[in-house]
N, C-alpha and C. Protein backbone atom coordinates (compact mmCIF):
# COMPACT_ATOMS: atom_id res chain seq x y z
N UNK A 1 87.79 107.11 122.37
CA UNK A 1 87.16 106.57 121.17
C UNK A 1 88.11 105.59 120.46
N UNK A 2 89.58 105.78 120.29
CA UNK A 2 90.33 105.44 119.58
C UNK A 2 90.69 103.54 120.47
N UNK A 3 90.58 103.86 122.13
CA UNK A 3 90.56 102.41 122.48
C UNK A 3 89.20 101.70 122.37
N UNK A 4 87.89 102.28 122.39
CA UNK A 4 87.07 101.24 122.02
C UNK A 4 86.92 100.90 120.64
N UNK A 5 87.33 101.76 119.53
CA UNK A 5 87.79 101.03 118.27
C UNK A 5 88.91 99.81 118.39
N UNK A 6 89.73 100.16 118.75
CA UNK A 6 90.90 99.14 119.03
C UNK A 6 90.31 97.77 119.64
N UNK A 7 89.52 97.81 121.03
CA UNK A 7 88.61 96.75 121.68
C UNK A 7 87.76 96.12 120.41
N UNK A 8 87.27 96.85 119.50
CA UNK A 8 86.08 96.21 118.76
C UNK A 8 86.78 95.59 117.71
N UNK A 9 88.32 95.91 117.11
CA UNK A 9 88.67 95.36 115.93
C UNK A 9 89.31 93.95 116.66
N UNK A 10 89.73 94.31 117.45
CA UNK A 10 91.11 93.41 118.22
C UNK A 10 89.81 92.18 118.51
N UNK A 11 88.47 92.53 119.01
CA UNK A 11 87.34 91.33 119.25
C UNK A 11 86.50 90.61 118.18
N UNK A 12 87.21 91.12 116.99
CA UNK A 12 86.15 91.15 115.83
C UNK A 12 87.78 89.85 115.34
N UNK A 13 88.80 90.27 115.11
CA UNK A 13 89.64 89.55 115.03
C UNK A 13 89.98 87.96 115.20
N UNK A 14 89.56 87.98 116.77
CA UNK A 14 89.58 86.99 117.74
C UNK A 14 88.14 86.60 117.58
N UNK A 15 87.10 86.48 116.76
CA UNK A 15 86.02 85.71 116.89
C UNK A 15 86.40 85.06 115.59
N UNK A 16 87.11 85.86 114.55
CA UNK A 16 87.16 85.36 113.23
C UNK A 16 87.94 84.37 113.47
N UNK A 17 89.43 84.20 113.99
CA UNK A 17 90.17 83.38 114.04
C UNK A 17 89.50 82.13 115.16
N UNK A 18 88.61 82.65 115.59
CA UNK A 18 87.88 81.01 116.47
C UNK A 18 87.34 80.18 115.06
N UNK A 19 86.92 80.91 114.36
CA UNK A 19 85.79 80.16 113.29
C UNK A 19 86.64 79.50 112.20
N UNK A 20 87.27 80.38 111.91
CA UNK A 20 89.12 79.47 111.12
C UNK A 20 89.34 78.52 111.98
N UNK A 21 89.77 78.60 112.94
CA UNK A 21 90.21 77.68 113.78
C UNK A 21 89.33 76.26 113.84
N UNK A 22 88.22 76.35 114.33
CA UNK A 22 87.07 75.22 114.21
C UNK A 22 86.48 74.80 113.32
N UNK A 23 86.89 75.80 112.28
CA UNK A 23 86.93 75.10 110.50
C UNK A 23 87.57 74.14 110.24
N UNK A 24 89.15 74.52 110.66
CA UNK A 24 90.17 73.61 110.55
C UNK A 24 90.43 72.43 111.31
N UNK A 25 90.03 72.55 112.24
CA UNK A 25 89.46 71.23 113.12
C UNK A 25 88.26 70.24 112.35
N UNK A 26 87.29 70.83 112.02
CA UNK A 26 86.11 70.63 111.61
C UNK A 26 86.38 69.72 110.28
N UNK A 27 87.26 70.08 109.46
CA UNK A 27 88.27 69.64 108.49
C UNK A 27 89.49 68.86 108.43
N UNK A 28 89.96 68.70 109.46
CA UNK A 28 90.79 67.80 110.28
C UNK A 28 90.14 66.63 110.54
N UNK A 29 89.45 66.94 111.05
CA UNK A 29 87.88 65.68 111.69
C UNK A 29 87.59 65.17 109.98
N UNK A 30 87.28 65.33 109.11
CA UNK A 30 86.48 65.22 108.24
C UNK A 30 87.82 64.33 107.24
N UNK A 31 89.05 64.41 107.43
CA UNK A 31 90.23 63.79 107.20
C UNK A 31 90.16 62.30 107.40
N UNK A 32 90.22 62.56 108.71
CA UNK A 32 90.88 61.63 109.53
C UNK A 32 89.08 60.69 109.03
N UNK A 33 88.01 61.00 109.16
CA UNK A 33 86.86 60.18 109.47
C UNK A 33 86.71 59.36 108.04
N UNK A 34 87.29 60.22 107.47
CA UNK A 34 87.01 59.32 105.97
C UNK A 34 87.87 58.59 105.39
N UNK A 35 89.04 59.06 105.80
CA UNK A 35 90.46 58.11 105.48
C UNK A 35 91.10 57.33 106.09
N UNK A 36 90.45 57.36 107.68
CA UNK A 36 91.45 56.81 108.87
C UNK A 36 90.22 55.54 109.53
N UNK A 37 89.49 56.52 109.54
CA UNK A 37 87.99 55.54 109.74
C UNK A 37 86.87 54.73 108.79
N UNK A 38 87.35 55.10 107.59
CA UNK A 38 86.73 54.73 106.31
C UNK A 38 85.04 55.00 106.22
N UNK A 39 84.74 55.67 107.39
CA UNK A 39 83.21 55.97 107.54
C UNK A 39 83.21 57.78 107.90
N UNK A 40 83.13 58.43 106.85
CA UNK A 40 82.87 59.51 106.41
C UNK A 40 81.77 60.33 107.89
N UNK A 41 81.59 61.50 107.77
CA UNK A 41 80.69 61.90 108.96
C UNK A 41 80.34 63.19 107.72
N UNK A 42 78.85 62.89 107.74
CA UNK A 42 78.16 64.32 106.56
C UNK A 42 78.43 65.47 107.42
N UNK A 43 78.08 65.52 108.24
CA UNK A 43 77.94 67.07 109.18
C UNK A 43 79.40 67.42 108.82
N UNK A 44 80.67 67.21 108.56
CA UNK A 44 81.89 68.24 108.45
C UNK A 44 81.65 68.69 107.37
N UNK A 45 81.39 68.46 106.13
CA UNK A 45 81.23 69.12 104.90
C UNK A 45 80.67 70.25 104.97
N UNK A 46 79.09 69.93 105.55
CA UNK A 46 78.12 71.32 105.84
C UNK A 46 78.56 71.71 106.69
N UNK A 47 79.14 71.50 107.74
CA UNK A 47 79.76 72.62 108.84
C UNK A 47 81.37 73.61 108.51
N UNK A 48 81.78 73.04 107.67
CA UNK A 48 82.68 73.77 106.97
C UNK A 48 82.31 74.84 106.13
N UNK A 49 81.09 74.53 104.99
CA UNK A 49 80.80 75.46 104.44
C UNK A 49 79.88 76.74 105.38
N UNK A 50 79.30 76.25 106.45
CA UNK A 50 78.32 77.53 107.00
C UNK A 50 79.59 78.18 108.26
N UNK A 51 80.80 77.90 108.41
CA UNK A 51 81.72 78.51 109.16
C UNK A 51 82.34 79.35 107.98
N UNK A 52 83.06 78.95 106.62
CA UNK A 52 83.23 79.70 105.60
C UNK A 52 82.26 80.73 105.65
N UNK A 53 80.88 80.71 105.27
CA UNK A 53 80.18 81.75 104.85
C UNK A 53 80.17 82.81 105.94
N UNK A 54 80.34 82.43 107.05
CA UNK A 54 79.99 83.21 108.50
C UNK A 54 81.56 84.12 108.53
N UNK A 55 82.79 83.70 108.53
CA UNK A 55 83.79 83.70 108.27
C UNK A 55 84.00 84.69 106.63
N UNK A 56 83.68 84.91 105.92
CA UNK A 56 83.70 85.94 104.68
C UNK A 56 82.52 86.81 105.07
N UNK A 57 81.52 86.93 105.47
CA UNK A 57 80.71 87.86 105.64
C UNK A 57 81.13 88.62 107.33
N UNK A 58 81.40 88.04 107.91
CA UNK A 58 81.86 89.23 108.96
C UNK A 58 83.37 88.92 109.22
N UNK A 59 84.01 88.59 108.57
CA UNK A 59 85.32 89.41 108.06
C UNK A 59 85.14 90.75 107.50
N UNK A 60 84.38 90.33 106.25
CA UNK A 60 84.44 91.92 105.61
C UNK A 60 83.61 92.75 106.10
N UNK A 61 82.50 92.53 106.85
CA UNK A 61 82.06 93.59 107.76
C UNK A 61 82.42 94.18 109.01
N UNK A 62 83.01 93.72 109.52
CA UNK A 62 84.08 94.10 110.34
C UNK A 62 85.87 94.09 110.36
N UNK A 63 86.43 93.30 109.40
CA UNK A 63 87.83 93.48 109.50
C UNK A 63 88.25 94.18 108.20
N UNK A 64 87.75 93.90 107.13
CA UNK A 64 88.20 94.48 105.90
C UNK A 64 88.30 95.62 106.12
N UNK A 65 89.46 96.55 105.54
CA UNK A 65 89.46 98.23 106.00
C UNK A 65 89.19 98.74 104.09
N UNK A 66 88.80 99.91 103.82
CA UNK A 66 89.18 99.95 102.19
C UNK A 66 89.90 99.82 101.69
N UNK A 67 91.31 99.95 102.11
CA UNK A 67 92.45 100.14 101.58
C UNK A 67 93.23 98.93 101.40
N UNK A 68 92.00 97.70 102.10
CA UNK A 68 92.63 96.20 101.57
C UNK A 68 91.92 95.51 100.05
N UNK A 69 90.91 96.58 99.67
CA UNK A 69 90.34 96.00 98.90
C UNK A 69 91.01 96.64 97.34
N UNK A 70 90.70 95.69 96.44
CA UNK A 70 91.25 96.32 94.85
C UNK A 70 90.48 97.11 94.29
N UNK A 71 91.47 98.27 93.72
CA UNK A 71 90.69 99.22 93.48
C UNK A 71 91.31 99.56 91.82
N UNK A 72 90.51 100.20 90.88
CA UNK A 72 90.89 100.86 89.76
C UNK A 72 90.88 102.38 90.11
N UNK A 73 92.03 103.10 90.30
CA UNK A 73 91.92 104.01 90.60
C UNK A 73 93.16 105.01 90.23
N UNK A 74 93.34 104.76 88.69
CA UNK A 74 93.98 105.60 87.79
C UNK A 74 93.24 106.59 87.67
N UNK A 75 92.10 107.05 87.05
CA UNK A 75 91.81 108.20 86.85
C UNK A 75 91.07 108.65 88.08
N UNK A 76 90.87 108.27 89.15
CA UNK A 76 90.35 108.89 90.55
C UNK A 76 91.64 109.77 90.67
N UNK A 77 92.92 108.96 91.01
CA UNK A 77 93.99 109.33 91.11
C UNK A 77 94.57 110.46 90.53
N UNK A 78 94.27 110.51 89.12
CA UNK A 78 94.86 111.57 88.28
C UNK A 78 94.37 112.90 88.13
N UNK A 79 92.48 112.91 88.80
CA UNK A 79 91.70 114.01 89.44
C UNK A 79 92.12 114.71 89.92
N UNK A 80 92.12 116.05 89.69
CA UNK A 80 92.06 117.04 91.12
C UNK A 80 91.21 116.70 92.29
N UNK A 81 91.56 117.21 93.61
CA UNK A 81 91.45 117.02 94.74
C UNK A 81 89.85 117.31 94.58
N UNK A 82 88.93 118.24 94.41
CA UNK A 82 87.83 118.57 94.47
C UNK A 82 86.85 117.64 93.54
N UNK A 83 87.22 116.92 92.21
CA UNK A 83 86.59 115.91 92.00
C UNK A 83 86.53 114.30 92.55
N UNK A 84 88.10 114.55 92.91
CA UNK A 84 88.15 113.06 94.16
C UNK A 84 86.76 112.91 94.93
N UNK A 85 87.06 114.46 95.78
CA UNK A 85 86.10 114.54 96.76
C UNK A 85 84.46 113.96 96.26
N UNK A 86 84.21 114.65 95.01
CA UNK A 86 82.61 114.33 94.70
C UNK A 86 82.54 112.43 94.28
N UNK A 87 83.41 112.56 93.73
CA UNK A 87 83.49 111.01 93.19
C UNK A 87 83.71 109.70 94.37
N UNK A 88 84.37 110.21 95.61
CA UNK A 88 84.02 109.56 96.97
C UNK A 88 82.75 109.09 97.40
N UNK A 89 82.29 110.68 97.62
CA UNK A 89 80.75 110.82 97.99
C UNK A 89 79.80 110.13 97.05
N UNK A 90 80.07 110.44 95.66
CA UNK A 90 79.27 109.54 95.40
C UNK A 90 78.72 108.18 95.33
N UNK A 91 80.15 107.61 95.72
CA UNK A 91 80.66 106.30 95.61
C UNK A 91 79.70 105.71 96.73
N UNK A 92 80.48 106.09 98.02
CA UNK A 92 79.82 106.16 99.26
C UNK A 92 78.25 105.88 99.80
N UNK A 93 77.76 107.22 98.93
CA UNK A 93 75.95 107.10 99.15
C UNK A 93 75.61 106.18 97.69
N UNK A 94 76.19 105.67 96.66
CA UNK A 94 76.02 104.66 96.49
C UNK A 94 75.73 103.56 96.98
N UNK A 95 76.71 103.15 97.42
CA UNK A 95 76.88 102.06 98.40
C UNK A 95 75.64 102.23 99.41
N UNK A 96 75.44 102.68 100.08
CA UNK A 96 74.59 103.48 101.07
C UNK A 96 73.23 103.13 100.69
N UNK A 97 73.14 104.19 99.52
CA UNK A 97 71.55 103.37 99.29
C UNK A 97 71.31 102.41 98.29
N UNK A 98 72.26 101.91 97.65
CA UNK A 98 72.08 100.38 97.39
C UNK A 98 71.63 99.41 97.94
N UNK A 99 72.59 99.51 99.51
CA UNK A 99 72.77 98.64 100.53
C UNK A 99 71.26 99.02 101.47
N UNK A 100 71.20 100.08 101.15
CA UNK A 100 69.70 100.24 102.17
C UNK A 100 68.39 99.93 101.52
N UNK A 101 68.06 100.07 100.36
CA UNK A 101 67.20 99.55 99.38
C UNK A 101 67.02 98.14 99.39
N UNK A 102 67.99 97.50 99.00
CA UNK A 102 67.79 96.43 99.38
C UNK A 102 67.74 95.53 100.79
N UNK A 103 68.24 96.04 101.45
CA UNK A 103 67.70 95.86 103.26
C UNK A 103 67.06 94.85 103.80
N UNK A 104 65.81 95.75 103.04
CA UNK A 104 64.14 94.64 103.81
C UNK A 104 63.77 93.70 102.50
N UNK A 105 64.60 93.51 101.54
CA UNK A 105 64.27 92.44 100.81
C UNK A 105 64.69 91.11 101.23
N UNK A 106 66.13 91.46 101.32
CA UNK A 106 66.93 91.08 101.87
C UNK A 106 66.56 90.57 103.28
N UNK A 107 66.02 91.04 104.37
CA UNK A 107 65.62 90.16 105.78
C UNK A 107 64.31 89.82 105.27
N UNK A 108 63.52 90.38 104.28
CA UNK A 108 62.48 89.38 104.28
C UNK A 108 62.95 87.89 103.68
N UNK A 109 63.28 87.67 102.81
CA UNK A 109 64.10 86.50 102.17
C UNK A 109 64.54 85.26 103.38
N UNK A 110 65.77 86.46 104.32
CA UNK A 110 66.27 85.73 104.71
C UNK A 110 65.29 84.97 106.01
N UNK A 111 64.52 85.50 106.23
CA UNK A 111 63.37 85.37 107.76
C UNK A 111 62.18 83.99 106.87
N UNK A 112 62.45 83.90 105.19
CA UNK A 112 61.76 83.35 104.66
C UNK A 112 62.67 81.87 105.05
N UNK A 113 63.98 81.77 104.92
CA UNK A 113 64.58 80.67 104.92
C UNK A 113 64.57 79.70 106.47
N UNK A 114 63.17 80.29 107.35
CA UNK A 114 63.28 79.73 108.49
C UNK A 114 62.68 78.09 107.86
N UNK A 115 62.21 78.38 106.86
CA UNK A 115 61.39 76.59 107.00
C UNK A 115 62.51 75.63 106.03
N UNK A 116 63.45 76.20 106.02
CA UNK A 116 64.34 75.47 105.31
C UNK A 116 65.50 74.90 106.58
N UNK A 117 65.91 74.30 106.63
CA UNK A 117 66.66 73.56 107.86
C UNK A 117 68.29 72.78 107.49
N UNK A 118 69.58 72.79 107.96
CA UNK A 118 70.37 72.01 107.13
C UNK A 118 70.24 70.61 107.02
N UNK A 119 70.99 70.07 106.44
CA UNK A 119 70.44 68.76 106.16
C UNK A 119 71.53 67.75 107.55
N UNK A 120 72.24 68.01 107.73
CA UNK A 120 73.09 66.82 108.52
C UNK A 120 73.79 68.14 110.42
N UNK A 121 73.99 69.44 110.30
CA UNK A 121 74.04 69.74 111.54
C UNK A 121 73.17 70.03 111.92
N UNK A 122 73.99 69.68 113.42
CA UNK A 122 72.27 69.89 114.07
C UNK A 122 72.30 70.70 115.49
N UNK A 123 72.03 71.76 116.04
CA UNK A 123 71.86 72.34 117.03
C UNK A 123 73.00 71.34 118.52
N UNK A 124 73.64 71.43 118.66
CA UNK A 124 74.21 70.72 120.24
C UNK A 124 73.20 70.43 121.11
N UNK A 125 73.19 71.45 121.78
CA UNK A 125 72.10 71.77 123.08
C UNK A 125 70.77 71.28 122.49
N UNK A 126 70.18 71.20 121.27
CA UNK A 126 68.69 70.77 121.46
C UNK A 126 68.58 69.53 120.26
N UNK A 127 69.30 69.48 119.55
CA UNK A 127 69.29 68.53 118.43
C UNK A 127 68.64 68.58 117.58
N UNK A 128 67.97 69.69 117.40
CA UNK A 128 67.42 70.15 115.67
C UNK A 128 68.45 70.66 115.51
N UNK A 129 67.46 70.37 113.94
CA UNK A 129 68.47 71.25 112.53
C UNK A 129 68.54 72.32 112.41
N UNK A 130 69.16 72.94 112.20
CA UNK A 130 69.84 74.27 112.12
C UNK A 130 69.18 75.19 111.09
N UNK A 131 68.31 76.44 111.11
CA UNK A 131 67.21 76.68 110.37
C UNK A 131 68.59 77.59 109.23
N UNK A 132 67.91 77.94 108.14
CA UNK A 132 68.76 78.38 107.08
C UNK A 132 68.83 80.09 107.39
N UNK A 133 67.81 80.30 108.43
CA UNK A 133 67.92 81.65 108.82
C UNK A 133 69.14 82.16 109.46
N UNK A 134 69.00 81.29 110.33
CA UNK A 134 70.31 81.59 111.20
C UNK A 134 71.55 81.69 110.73
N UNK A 135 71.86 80.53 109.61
CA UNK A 135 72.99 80.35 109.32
C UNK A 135 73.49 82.25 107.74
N UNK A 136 72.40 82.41 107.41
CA UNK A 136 72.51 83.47 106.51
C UNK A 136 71.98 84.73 106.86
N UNK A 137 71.61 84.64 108.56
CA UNK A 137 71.13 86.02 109.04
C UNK A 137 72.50 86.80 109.53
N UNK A 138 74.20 86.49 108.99
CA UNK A 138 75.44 87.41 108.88
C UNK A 138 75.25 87.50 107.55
N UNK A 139 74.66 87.49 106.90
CA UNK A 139 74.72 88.47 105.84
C UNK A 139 73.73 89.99 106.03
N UNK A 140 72.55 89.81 106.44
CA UNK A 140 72.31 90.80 107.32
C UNK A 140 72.85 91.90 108.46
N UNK A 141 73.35 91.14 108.89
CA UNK A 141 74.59 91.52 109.77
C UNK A 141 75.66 92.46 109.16
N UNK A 142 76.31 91.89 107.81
CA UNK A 142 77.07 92.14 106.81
C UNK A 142 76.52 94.10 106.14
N UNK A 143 75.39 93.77 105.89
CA UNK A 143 74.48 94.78 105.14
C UNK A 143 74.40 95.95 105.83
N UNK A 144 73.90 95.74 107.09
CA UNK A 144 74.11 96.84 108.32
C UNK A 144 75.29 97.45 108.45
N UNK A 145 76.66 96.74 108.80
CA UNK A 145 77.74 97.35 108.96
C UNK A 145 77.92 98.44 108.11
N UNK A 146 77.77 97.67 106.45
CA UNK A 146 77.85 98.35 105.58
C UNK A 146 77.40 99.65 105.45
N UNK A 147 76.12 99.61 105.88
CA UNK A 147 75.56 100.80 105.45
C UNK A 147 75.93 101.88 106.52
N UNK A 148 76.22 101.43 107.96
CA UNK A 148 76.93 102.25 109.07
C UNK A 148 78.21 102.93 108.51
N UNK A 149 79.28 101.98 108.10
CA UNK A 149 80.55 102.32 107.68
C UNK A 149 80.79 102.81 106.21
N UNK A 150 79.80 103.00 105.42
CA UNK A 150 80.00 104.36 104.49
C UNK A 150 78.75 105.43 104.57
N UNK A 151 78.45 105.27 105.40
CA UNK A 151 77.22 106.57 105.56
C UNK A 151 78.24 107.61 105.97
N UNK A 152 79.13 106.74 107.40
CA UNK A 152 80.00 107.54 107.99
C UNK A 152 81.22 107.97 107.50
N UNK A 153 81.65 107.51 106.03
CA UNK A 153 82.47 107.57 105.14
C UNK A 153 81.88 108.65 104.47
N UNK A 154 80.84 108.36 104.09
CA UNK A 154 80.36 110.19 103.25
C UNK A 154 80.42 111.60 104.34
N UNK A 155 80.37 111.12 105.41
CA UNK A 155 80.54 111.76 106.31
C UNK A 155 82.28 112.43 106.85
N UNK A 156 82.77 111.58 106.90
CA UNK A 156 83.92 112.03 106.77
C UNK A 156 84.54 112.68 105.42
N UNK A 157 84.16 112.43 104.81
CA UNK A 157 84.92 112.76 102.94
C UNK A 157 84.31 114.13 102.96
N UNK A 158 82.74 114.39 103.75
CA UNK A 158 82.09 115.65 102.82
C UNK A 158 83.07 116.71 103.64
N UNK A 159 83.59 116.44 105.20
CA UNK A 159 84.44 117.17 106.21
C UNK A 159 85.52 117.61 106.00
N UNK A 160 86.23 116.24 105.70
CA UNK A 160 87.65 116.05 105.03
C UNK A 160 88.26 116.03 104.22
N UNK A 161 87.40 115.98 102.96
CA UNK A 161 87.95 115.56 101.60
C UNK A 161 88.45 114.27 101.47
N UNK A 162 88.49 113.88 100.19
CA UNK A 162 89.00 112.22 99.50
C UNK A 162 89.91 111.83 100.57
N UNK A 163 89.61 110.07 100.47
CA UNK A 163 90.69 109.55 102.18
C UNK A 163 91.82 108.87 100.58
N UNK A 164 92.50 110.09 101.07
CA UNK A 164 93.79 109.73 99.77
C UNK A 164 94.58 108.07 100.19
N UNK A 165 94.40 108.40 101.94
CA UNK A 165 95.71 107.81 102.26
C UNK A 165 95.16 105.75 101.94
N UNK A 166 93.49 105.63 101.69
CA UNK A 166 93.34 104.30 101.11
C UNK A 166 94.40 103.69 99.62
N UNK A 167 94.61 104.61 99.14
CA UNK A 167 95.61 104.16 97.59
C UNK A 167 97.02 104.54 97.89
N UNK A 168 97.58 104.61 98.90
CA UNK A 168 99.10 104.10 99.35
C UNK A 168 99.17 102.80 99.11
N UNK A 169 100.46 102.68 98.36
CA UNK A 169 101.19 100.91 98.30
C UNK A 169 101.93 100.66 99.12
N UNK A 170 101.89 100.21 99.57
CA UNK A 170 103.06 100.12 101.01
C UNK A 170 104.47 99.99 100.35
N UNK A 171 105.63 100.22 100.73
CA UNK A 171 106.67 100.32 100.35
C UNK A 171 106.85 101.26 98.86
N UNK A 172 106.17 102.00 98.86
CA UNK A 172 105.96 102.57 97.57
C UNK A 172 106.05 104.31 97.66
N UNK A 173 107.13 104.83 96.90
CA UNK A 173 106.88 106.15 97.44
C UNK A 173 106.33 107.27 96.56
N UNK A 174 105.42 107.77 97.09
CA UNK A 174 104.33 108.50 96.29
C UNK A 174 105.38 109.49 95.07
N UNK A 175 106.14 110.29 95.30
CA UNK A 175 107.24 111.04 94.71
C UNK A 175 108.54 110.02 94.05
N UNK A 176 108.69 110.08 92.94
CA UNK A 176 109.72 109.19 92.40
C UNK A 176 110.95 110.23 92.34
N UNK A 177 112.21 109.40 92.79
CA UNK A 177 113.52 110.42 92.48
C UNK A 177 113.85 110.64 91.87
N UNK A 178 114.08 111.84 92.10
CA UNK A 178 114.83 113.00 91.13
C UNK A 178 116.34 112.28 90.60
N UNK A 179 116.23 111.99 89.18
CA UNK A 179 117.80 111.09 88.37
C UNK A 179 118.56 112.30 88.31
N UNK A 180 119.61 112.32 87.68
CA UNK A 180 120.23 113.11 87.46
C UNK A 180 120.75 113.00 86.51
N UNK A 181 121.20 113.45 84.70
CA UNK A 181 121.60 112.78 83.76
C UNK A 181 122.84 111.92 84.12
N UNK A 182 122.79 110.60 83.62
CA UNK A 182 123.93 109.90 83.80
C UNK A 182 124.42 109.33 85.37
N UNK A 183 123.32 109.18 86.21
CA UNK A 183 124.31 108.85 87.40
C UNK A 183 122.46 107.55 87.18
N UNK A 184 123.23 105.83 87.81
CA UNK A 184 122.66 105.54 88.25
C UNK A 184 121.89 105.51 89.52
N UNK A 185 119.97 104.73 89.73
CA UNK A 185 119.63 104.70 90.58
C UNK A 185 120.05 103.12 91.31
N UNK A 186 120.23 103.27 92.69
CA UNK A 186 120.12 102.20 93.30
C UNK A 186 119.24 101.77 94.44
């Protein structure tokens, strides 16, 4: 289990950094065409922004872990262990059925944006425009994960109890040392 997690992050990784990558090209191009060539090309602008959007929505549905995200979590923290726990869960199936409630509004919307088309890219292989579905059906994408990866989060928390180890600071040690009167720390 632990290597096809590894396969799926390590591939989720390597698709993101293609789309950075051909952003930055895409943006490179869009440099050089307007400053070097003095004749601008519309398609890099809009192709920058629908690689951005594709690029933040399955990033965070696939690479973001919780423990990269900011959290207020002084008084979670200062809880006993058994209200952590409820205040997880609740958090969790929050999320959960927020994210599931809104769902089918959400693909209806987006299945609505087929008659909308971009304005300057255009398909390679066939040379239409690029329907607005496609380009905002990873946010769908986005929504699903979501609701997979804290369903299974309430799932783990109701087993395990609070995942403490998301509010570690890195280099930071949970226990502060013991001073001693009069001797400095270094």
């Amino acid at each position: 289990m632990r290597s096809v997690s590894r396969w799926f992050t390590r591939s989720a990784e390597f698709i993101a950094a293609l789309m950075l990558a051909a952003m930055f090209l895409t943006f490179l191009l869009q440099i050089y065409s307007r400053y070097i060539m003095l004749q601008p090309f519309g398609w890099t602008l809009e192709l920058c922004l629908i690689l951005w959007v594709w690029l933040v929505f399955f990033g965070c549905a696939f690479m973001v872990r919780d423990r990269d995200h900011v959290t207020f979590d002084i008084f979670y923290l200062a809880a006993p262990r058994t209200l952590r726990q409820v205040l997880a869960l609740i958090s969790a199936a929050a999320i959960v059925i927020g994210m599931a409630w809104s769902l089918l509004p959400t693909l209806d919307y987006i299945d609505w944006m087929k008659i909308r088309k971009t304005t300057t890219v255009e398909n390679p292989l066939t040379g239409n425009k690029i329907p607005m579905r496609t380009i905002f059906s990873v946010y769908a994408i986005f929504m699903v994960a979501i609701i997979i990866r804290y369903a299974w989060r309430f799932v783990v928390v109701l087993r395990k109890g609070p995942p403490d180890e998301d509010h570690d600071l890195p280099g930071h040690e949970a226990d502060p040392p013991h001073l001693r009167h009069g001797e400095d720390v270094v």
